[in-house]
C-alpha atoms as a PDB file:
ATOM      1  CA  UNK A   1      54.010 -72.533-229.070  1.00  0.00           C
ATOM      2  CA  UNK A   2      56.161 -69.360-227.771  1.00  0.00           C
ATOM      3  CA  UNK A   3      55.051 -65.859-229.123  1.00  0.00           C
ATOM      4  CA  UNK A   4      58.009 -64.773-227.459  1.00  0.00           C
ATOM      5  CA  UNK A   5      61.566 -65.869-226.702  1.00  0.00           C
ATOM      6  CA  UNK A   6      64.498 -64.351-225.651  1.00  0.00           C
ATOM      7  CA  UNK A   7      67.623 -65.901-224.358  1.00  0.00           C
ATOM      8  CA  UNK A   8      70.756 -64.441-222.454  1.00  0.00           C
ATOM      9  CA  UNK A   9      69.623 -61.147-223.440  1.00  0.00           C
ATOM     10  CA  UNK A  10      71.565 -58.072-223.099  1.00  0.00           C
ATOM     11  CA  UNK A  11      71.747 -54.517-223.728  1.00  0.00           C
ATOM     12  CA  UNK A  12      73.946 -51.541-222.609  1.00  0.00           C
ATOM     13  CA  UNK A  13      74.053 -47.820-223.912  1.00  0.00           C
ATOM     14  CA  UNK A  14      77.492 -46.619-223.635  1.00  0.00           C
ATOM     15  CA  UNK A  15      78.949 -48.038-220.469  1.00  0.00           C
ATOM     16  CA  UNK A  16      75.252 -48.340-218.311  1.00  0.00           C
ATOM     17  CA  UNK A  17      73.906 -52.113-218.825  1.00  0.00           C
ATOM     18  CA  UNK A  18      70.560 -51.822-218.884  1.00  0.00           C
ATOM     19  CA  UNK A  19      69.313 -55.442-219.649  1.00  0.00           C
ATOM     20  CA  UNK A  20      71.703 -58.514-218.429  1.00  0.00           C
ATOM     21  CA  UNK A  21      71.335 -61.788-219.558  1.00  0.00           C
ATOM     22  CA  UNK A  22      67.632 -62.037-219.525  1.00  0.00           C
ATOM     23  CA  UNK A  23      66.103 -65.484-220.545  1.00  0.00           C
ATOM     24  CA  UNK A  24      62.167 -65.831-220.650  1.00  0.00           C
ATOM     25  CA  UNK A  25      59.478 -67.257-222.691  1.00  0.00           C
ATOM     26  CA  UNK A  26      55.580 -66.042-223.299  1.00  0.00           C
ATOM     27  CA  UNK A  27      53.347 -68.936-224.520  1.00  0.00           C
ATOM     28  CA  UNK A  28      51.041 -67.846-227.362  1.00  0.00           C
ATOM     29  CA  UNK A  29      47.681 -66.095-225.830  1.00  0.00           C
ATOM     30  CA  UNK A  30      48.949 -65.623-222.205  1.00  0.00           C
ATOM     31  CA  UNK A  31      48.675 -62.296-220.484  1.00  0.00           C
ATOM     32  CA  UNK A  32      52.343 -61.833-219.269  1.00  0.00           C
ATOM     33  CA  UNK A  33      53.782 -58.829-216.876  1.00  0.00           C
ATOM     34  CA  UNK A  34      57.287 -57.370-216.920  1.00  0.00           C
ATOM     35  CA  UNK A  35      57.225 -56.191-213.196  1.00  0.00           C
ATOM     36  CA  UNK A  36      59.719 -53.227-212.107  1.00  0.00           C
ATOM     37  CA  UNK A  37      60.161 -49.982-211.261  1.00  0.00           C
ATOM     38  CA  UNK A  38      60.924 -47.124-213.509  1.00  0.00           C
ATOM     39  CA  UNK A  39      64.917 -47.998-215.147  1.00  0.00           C
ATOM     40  CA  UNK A  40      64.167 -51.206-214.956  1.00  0.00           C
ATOM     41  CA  UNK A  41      64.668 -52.343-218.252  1.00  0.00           C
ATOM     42  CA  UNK A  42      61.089 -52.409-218.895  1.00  0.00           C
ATOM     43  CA  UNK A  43      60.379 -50.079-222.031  1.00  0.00           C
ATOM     44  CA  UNK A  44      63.709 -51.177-223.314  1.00  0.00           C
ATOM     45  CA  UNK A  45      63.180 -54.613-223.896  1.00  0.00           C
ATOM     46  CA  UNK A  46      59.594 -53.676-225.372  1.00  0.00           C
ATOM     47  CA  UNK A  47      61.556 -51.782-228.225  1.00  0.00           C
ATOM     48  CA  UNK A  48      63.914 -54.984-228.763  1.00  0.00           C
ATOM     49  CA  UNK A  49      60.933 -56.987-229.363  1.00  0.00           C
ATOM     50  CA  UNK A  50      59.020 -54.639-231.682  1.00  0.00           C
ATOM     51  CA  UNK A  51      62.328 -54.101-233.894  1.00  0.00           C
ATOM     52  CA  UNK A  52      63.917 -50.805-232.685  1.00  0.00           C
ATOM     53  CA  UNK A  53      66.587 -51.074-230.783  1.00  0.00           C
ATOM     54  CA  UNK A  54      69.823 -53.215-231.565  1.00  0.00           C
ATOM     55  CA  UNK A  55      70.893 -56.144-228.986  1.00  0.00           C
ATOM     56  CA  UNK A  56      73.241 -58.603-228.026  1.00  0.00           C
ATOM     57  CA  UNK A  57      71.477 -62.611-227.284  1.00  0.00           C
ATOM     58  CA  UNK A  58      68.596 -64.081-229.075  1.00  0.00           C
ATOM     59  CA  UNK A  59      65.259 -62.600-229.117  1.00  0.00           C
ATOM     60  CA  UNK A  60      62.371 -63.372-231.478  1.00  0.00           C
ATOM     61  CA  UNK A  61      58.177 -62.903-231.801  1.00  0.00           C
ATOM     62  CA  UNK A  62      56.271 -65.204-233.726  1.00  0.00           C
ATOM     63  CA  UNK A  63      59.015 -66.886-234.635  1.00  0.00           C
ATOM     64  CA  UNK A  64      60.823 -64.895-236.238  1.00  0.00           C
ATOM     65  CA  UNK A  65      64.419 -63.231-235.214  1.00  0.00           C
ATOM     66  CA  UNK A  66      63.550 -59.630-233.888  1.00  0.00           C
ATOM     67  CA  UNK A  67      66.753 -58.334-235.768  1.00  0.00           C
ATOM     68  CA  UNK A  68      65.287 -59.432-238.773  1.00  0.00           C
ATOM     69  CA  UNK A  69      61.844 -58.224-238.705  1.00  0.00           C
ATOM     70  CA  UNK A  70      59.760 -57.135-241.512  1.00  0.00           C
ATOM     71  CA  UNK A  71      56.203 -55.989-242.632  1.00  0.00           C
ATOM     72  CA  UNK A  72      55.164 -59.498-242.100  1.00  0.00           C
ATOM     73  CA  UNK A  73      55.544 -59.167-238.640  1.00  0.00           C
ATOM     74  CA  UNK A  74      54.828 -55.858-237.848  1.00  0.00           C
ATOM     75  CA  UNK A  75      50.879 -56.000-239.335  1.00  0.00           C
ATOM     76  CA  UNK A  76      51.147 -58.955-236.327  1.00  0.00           C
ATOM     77  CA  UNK A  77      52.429 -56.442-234.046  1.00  0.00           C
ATOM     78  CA  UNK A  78      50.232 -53.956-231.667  1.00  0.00           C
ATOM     79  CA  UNK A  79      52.318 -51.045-229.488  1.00  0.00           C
ATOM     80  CA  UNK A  80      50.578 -48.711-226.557  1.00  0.00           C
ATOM     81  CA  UNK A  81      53.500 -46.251-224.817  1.00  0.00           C
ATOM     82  CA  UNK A  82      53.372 -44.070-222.911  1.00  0.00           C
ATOM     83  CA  UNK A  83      54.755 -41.598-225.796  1.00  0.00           C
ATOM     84  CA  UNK A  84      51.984 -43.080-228.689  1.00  0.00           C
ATOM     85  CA  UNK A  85      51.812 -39.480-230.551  1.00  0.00           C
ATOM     86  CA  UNK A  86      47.953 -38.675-231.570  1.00  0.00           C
ATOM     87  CA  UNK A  87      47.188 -36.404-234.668  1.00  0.00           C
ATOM     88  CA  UNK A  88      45.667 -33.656-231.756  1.00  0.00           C
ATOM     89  CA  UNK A  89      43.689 -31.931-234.816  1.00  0.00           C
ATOM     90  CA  UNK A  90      42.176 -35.046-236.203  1.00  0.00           C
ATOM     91  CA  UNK A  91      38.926 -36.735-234.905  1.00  0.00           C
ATOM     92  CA  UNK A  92      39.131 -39.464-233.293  1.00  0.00           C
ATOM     93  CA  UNK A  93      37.475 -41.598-236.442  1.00  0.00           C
ATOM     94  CA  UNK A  94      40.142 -39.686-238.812  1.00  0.00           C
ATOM     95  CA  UNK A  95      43.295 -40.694-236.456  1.00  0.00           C
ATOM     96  CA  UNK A  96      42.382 -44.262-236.933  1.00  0.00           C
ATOM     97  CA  UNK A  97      41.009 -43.985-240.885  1.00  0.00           C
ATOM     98  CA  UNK A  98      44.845 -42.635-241.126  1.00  0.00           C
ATOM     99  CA  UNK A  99      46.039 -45.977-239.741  1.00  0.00           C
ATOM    100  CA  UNK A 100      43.339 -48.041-241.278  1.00  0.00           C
ATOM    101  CA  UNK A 101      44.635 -47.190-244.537  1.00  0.00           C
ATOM    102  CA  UNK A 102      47.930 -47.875-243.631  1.00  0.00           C
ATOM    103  CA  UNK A 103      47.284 -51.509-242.270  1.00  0.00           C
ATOM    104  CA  UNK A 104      44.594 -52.290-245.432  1.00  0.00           C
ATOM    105  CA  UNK A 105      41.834 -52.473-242.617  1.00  0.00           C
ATOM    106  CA  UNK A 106      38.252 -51.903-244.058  1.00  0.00           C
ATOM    107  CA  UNK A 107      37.054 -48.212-242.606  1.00  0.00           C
ATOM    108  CA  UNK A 108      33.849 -50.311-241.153  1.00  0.00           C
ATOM    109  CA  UNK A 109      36.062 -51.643-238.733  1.00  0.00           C
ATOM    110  CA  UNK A 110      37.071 -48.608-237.133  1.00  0.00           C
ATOM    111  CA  UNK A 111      33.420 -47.734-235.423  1.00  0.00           C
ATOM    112  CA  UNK A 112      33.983 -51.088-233.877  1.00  0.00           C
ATOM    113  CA  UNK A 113      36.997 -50.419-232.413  1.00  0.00           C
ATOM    114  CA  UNK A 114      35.764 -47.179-231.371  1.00  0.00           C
ATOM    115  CA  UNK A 115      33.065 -48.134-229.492  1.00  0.00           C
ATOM    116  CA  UNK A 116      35.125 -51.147-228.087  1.00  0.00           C
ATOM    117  CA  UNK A 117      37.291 -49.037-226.011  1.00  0.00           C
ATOM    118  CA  UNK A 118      34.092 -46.687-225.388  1.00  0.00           C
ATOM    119  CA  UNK A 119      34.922 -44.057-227.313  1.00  0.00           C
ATOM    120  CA  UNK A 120      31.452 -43.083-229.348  1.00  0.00           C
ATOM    121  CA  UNK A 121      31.769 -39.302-229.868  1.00  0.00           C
ATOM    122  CA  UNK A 122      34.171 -40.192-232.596  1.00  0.00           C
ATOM    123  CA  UNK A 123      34.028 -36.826-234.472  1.00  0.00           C
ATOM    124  CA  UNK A 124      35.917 -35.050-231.128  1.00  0.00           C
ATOM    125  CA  UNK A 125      39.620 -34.293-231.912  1.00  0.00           C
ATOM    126  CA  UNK A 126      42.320 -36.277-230.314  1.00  0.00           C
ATOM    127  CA  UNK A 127      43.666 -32.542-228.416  1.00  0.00           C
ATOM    128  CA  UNK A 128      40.360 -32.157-226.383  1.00  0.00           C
ATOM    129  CA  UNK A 129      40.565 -35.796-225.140  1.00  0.00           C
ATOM    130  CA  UNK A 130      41.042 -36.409-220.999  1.00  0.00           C
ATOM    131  CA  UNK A 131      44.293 -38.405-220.486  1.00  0.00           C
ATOM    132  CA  UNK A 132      42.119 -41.322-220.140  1.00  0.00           C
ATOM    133  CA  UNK A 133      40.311 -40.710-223.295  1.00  0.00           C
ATOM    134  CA  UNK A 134      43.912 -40.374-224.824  1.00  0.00           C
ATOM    135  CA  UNK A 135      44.636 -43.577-223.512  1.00  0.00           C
ATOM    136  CA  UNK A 136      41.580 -45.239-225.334  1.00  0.00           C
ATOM    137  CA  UNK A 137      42.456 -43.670-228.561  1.00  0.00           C
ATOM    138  CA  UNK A 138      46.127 -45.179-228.467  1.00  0.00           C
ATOM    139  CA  UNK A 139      44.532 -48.659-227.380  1.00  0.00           C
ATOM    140  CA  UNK A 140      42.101 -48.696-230.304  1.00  0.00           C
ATOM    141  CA  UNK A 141      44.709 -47.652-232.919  1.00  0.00           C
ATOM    142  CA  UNK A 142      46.788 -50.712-231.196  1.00  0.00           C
ATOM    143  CA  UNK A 143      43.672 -53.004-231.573  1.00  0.00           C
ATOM    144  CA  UNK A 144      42.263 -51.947-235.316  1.00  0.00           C
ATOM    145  CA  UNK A 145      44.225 -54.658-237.311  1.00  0.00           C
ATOM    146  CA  UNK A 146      43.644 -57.434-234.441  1.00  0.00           C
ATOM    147  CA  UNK A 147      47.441 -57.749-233.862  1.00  0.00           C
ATOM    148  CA  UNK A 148      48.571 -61.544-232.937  1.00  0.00           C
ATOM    149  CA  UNK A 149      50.689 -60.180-230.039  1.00  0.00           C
ATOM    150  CA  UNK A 150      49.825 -56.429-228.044  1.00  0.00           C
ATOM    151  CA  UNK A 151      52.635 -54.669-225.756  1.00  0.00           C
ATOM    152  CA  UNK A 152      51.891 -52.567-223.346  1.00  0.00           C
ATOM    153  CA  UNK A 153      53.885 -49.766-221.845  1.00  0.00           C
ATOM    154  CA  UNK A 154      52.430 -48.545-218.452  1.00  0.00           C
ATOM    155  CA  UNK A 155      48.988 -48.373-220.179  1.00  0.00           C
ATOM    156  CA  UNK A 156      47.425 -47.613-217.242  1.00  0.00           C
ATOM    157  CA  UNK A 157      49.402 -45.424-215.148  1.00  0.00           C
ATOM    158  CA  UNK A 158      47.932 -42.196-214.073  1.00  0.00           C
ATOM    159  CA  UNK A 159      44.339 -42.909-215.357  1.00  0.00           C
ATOM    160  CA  UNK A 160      41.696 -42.847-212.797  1.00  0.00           C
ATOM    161  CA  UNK A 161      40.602 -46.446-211.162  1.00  0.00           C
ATOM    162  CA  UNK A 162      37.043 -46.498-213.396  1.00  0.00           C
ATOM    163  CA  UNK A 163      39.201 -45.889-216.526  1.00  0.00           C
ATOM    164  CA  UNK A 164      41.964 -48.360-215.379  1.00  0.00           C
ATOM    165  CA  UNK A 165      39.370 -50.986-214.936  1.00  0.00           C
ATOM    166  CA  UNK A 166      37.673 -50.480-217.862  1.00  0.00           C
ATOM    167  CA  UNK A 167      41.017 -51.204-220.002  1.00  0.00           C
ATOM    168  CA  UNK A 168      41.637 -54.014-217.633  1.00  0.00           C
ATOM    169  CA  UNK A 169      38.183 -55.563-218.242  1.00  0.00           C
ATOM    170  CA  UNK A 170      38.991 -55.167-222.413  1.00  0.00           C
ATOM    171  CA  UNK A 171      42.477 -56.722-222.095  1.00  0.00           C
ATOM    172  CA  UNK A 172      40.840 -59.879-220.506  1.00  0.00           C
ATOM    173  CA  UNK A 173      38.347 -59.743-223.139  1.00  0.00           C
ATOM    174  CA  UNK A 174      41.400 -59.845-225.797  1.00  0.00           C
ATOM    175  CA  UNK A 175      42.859 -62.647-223.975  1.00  0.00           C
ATOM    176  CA  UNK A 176      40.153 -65.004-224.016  1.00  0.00           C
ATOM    177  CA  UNK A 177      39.759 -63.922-227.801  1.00  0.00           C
ATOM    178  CA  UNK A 178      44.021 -65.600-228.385  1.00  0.00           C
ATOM    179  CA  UNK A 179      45.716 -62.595-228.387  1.00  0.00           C
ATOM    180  CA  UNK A 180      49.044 -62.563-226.828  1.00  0.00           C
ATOM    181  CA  UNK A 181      49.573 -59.373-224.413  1.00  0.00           C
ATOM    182  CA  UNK A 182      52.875 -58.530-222.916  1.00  0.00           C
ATOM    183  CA  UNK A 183      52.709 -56.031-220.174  1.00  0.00           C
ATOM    184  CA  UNK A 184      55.265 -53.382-218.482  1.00  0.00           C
ATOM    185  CA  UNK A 185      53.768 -52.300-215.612  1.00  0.00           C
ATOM    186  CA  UNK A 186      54.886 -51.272-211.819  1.00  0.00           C
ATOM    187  CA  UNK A 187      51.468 -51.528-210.542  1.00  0.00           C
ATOM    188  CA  UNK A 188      51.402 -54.752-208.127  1.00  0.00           C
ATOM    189  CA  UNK A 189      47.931 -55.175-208.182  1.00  0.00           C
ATOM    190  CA  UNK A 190      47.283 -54.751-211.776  1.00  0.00           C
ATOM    191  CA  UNK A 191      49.529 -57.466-212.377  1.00  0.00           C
ATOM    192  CA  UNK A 192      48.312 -59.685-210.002  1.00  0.00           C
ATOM    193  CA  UNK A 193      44.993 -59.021-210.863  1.00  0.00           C
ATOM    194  CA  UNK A 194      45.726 -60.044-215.105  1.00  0.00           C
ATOM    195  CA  UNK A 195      48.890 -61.821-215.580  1.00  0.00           C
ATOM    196  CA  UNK A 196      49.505 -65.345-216.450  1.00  0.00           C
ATOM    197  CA  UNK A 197      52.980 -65.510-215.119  1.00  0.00           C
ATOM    198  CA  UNK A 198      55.014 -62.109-214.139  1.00  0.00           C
ATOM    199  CA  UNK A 199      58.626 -61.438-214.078  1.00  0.00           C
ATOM    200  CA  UNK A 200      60.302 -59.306-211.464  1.00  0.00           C
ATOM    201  CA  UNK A 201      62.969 -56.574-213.313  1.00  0.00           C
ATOM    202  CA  UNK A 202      65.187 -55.320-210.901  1.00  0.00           C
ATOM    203  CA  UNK A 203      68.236 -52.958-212.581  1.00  0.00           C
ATOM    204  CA  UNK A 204      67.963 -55.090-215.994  1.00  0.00           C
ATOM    205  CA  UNK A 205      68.000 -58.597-213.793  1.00  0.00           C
ATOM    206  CA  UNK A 206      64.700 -60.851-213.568  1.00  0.00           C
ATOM    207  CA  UNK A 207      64.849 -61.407-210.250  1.00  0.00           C
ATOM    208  CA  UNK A 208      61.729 -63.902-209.960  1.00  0.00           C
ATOM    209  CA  UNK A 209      59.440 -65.220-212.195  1.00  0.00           C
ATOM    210  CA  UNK A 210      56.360 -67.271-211.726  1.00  0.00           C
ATOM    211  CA  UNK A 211      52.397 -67.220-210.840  1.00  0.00           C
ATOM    212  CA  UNK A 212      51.389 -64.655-209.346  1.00  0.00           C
ATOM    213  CA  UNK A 213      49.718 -66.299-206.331  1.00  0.00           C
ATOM    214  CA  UNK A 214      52.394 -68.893-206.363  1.00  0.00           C
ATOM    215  CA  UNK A 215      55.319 -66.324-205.920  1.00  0.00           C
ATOM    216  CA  UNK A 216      53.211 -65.118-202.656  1.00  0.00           C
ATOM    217  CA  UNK A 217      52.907 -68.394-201.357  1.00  0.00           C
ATOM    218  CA  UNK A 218      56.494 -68.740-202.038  1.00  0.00           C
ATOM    219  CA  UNK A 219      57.885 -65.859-199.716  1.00  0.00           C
ATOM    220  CA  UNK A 220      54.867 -66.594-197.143  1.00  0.00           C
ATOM    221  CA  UNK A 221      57.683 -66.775-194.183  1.00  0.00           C
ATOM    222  CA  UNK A 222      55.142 -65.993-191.759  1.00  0.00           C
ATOM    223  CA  UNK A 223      52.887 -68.862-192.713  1.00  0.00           C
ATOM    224  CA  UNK A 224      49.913 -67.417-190.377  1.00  0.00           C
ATOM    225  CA  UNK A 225      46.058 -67.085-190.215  1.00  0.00           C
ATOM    226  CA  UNK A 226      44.580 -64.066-188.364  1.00  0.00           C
ATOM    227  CA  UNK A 227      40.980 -64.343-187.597  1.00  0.00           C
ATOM    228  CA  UNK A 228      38.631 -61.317-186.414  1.00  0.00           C
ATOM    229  CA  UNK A 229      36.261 -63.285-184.183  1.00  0.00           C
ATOM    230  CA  UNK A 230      32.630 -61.811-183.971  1.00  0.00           C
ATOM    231  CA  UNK A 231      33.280 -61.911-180.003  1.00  0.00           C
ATOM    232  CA  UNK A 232      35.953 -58.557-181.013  1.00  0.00           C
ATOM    233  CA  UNK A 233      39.313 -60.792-180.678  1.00  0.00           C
ATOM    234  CA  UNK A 234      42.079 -60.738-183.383  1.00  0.00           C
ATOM    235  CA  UNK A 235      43.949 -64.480-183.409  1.00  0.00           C
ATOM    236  CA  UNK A 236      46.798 -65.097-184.834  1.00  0.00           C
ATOM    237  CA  UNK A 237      47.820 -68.872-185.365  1.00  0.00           C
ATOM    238  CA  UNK A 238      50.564 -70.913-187.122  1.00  0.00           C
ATOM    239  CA  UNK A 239      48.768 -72.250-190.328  1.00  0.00           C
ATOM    240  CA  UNK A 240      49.839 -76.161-189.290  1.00  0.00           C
ATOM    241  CA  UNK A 241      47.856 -79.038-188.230  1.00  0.00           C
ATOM    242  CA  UNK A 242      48.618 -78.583-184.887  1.00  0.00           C
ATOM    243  CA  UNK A 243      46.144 -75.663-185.184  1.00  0.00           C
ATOM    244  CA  UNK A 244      43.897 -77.346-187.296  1.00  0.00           C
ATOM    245  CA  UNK A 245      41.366 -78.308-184.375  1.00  0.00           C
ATOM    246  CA  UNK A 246      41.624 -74.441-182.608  1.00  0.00           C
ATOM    247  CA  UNK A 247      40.971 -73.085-186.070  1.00  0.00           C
ATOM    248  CA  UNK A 248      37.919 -75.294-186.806  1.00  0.00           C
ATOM    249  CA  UNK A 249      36.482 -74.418-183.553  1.00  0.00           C
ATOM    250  CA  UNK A 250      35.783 -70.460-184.360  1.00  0.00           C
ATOM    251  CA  UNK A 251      33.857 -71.995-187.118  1.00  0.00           C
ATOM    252  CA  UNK A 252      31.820 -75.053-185.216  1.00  0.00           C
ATOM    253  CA  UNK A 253      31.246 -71.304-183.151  1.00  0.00           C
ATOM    254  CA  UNK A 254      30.488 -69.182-185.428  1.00  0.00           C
ATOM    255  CA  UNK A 255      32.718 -67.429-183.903  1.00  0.00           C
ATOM    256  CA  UNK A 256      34.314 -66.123-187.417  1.00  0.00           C
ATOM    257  CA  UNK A 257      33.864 -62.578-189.005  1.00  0.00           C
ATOM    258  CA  UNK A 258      37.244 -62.678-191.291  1.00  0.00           C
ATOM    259  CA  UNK A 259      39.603 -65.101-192.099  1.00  0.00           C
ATOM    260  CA  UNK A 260      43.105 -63.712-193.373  1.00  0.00           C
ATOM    261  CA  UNK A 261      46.758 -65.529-194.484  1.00  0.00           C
ATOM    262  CA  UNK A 262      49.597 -64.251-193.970  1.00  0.00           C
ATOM    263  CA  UNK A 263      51.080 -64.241-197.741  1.00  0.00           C
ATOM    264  CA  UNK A 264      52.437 -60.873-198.943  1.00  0.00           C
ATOM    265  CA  UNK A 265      51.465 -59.227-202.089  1.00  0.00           C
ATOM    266  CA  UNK A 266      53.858 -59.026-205.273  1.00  0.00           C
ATOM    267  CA  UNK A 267      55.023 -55.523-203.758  1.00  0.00           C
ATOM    268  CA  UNK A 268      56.420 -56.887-200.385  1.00  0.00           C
ATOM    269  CA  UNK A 269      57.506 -59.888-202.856  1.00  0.00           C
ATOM    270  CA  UNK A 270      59.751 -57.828-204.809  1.00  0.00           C
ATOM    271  CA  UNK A 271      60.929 -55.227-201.741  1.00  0.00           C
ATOM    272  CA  UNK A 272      61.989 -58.489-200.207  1.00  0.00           C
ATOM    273  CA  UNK A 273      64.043 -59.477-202.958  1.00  0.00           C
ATOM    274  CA  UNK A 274      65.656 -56.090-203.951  1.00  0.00           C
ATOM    275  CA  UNK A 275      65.141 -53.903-201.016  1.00  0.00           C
ATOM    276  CA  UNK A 276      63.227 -51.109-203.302  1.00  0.00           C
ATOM    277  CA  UNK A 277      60.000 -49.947-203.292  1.00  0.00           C
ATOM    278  CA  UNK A 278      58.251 -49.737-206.374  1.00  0.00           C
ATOM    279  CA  UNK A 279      57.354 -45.932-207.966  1.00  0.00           C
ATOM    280  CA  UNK A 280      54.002 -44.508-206.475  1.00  0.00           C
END
C-alpha cells in the first residue's frame, strides 16, 4: 500500500512553474528523499501533501485526496521545516504539553519523547536552545502523537555532524518502527546514507528516480577498479573479465591495501544530469 501518490503534478505561482508534471509513489514505511537544490520544488510539494497549498494533478496521503483533507488525516500527519515556530518563553516540556493537549496525547508521553530526541533538561526554554537543540524540539513535537507518515524539510541542514547523526540514527529507528518518512534534503550523503528510493528535483522536474546505489551503478561510465597496492602502486583496471585474473593476482599477493570502483556518488549523479551543483 502507497502512503503517498501523486500523479502529473503541477504547480505554478503567477507565471513561474515551480512543479511540472511530477508522478511518484512512497510505499507505506519507506524512508524516501526528494533530492534537489534550493528552488527545486522541494518545500513546495511538502505543503501540497500536508494540505496547504492549492494544485493542479492528483495527489493524496493515506489515501485520501490532499485537497480534501481533514482532522482525520492531519492527527496522521507529522511536519519538521525549517520555519517550525517554537514558543521561545516556554520550556521545552510546556511547548509540547501545548501540543499534547491539542492532539489528546496523555502528558506522560511527552518525557518520552523528550528524552527520545535527547533532550532531558526539559524545564530550559525553547529561546536558550543551540540550533541543534531547536532542531530536537521541532522533531519531538513532530513525533508526540506517533504520526503514520513524518516530512521532513532540510531537518538537518546546518546542525553539526554529531547532531546530524544523532537525528539520522532516530529516523532509522522510526523506520523500522512503520512509520513512513518523506525527506527534502540536498545533502547527497544523507540521502544515500537513509533513503529507500530518492528522486532527483531539478527546476520542478524529477529527473531520476531509483536506489540509491543502483542510480550510481547506473551512471558508472567509467566502469573501473583502482587498487593501492601495499608495494606503493595505484592500478587502475577495466572492471571486465578480461581483468579478472590481473585483479585476483594482487590478492593471491597480498599485494592489496584498498580496493576502490569507479561509481560516482548521487552528487556527480545529479551534476551529470543537470549540470548544477548542489547548495553547500
Amino acid at each position: 500500500m502507497d502512503s503517498i501518490c501523486i500523479k502529473q503534478l503541477s504547480k505554478s505561482f503567477g507565471s513561474k512553474n515551480v512543479l511540472n508534471n511530477i508522478s511518484l509513489s512512497v510505499p507505506e514505511g519507506e524512508l524516501f528523499g526528494l533530492l534537489g537544490p534550493s528552488g527545486a520544488g522541494k518545500t513546495t510539494l511538502i505543503k501540497i501533501l500536508t494540505g496547504q497549498l492549492s494544485f493542479s494533478g492528483f495527489a493524496e496521503i493515506l489515501g485520501r485526496k490532499c485537497s480534501e483533507l481533514d482532522d482525520t488525516i492531519f492527527s496522521k500527519i507529522g511536519i519538521v521545516t525549517d520555519n517550525s515556530g517554537l514558543y521561545e518563553r516556554l520550556s521545552c516540556y510546556d511547548n509540547l504539553l501545548l501540543f499534547a493537549r491539542l492532539h489528546n496525547v496523555k502528558k506522560g508521553m511527552i518525557f518520552d519523547i523528550l528524552r527520545r530526541v535527547g533532550l532531558e533538561n526539559t524545564k530550559i526554554s525553547a529561546g536558550k536552545l543551540s540550533k541543534g537543540m531547536r532542531q530536537r524540539l521541532i522533531l519531538a513535537r513532530a513525533l508526540l502523537h506517533h504520526p503514520q507518515i513524518l516530512f521532513l524539510d532540510e531537518p538537518t541542514s546546518g546542525l553539526d555532524p554529531a547532531t546530524a547523526n544523532d537525528i539520522h540514527s532516530l529516523l532509522l529507528e522510526l523506520k523500522k518502527e512503520g512509520t513512513t518518512i518523506f525527506l527534502t534534503t540536498h545533502n547527497m550523503v544523507e540521502a544515500h546514507k537513509l533513503c529507500d528510493h530518492v528522486a532527483l528535483l531539478n527546476e520542478g522536474e524529477i529527473v531520476e528516480y531509483g536506489v540509491p546505489d543502483e542510480l550510481c551503478r547506473k551512471y558508472n561510465e567509467e566502469n573501473n577498479v583502482t587498487i593501492l597496492a601495499k608495494d606503493g602502486r595505484t592500478v587502475r583496471l577495466p572492471n571486465s573479465p578480461e581483468q579478472a585474473e590481473k585483479i585476483a593476482g594482487f590478492f593471491m599477493g597480498d599485494n592489496v591495501a584498498a580496493i576502490h570502483s569507479s561509481e560516482p556518488n548521487l552528487e556527480n549523479v545529479f551534476l551529470k544530469l543537470t549540470g548544477k551543483e548542489l547548495d553547500r
